[in-house]
C-alpha atoms as a PDB file:
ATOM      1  CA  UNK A   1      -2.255  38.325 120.446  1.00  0.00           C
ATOM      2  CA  UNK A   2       0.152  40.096 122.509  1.00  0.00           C
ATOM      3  CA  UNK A   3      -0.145  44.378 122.831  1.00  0.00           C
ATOM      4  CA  UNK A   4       2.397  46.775 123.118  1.00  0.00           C
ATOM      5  CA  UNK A   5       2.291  49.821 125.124  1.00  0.00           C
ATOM      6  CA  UNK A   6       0.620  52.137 122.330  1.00  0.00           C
ATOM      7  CA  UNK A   7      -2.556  49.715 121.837  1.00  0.00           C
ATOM      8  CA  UNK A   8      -0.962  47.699 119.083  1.00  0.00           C
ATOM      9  CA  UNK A   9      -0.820  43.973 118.230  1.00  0.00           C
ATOM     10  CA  UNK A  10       0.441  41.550 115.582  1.00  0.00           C
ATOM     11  CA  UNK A  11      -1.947  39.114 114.440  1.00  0.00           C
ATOM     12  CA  UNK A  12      -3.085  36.412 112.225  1.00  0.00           C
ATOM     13  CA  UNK A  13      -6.434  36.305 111.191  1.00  0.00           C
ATOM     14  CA  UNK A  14      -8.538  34.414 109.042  1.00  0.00           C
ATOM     15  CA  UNK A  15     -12.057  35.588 107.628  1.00  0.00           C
ATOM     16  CA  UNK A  16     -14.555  36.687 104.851  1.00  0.00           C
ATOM     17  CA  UNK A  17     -13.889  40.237 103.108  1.00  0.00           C
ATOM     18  CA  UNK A  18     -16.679  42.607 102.597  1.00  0.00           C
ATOM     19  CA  UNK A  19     -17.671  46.091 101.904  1.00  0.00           C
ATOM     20  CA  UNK A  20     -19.916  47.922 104.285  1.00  0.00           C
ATOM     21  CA  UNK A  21     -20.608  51.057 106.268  1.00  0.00           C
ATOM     22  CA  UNK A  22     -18.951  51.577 109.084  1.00  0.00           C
ATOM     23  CA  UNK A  23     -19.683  53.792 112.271  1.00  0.00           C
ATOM     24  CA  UNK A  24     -23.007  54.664 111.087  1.00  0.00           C
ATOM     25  CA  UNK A  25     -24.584  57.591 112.453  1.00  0.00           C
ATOM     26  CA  UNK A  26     -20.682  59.387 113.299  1.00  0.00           C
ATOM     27  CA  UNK A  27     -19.124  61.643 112.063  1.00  0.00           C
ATOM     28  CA  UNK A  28     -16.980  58.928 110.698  1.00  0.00           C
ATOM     29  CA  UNK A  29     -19.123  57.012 109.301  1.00  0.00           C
ATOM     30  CA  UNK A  30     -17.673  55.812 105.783  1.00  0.00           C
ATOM     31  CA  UNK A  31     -17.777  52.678 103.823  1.00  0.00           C
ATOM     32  CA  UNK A  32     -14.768  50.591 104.471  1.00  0.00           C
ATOM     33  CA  UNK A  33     -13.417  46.760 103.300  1.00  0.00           C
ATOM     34  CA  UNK A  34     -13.556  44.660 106.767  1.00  0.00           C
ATOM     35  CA  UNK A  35     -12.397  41.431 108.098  1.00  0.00           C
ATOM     36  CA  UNK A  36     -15.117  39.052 109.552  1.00  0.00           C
ATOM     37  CA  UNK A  37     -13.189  36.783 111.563  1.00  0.00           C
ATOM     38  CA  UNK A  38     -14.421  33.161 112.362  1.00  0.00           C
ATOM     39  CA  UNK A  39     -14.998  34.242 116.047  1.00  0.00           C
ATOM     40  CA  UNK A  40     -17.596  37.217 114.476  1.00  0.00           C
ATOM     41  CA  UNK A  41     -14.926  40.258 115.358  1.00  0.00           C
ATOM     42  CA  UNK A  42     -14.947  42.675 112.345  1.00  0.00           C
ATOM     43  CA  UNK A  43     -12.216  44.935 111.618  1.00  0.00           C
ATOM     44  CA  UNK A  44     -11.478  47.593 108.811  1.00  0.00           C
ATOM     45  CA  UNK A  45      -8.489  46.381 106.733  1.00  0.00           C
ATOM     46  CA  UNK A  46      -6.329  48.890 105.365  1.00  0.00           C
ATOM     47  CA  UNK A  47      -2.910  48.481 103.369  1.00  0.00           C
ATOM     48  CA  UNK A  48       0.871  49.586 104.458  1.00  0.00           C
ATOM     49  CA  UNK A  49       1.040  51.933 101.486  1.00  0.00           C
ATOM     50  CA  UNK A  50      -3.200  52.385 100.956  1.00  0.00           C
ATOM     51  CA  UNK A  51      -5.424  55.566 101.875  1.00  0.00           C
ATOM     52  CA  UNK A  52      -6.219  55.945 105.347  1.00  0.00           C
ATOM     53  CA  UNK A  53      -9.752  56.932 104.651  1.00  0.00           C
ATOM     54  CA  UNK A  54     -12.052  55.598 101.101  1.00  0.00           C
ATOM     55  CA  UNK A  55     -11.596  52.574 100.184  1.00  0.00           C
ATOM     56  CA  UNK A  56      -8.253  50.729  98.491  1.00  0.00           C
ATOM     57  CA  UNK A  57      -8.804  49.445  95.467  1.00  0.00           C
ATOM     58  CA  UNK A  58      -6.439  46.581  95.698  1.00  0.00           C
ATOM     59  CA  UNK A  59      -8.270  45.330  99.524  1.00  0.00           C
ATOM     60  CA  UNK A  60     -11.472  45.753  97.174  1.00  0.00           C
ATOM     61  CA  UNK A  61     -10.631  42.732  94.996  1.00  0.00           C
ATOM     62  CA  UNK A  62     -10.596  40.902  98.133  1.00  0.00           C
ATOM     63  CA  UNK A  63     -14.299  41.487  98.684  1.00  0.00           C
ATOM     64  CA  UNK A  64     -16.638  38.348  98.841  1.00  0.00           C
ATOM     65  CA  UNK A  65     -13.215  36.191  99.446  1.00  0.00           C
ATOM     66  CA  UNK A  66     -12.110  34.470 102.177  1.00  0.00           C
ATOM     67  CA  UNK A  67      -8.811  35.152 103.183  1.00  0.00           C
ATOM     68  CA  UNK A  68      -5.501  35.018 106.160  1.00  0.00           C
ATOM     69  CA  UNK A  69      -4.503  38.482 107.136  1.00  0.00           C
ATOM     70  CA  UNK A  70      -1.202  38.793 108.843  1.00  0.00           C
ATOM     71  CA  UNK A  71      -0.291  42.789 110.249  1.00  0.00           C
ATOM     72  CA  UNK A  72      -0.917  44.670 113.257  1.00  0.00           C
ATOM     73  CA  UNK A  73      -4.166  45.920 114.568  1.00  0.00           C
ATOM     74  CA  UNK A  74      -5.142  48.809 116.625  1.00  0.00           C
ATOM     75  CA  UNK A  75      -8.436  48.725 118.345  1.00  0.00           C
ATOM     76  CA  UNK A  76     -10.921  47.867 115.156  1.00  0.00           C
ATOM     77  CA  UNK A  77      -8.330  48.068 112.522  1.00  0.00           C
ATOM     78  CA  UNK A  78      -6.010  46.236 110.832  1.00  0.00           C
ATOM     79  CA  UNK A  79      -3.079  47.287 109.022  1.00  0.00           C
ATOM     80  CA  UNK A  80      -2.362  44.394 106.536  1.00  0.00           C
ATOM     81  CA  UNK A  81       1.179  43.196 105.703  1.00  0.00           C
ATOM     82  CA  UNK A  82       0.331  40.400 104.096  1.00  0.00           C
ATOM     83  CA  UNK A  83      -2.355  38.017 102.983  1.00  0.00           C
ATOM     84  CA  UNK A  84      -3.318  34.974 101.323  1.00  0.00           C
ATOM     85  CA  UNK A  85      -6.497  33.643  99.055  1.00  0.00           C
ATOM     86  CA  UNK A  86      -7.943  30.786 101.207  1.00  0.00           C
ATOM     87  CA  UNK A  87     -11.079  30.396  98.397  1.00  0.00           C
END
């Protein structure tokens, strides 16, 4: 995973979708869909064209699956440009 000069990379990642809270106790605490890579990193996954903030409805049907995401990320997030079903 290379980064560019504004804190952004391109990745590949493969891992289990799920729904849960997310900076609990912040101000920003919310529930989110995450990424749970293989190597135990988890990252909120968000959509090119989805809300920014509550949750996407089409990254919810992803929940409980397992799954390749292909975007860039930007510190714990990833913005998805693709993915595929892996179960």
């Amino acid at each position: 995973m290379s980064v560019d000069d504004m804190g952004v990379a391109r990745v590949d990642l493969e891992g289990d979708v799920r729904m849960e809270t997310v900076a609990p106790g912040s101000k920003s605490e919310r529930t989110a869909v995450t990424l749970r890579t293989t190597e135990g990193n988890t990252y909120v996954l968000q959509t090119q064209d989805g809300p920014a903030f509550g949750v996407d409805q089409t990254l919810e049907e992803l929940v409980g699956h397992r799954i390749q995401a292909s975007g860039v990320a930007s510190d714990q997030t990833i913005i998805m440009r693709k993915w595929i079903l892996l179960d």
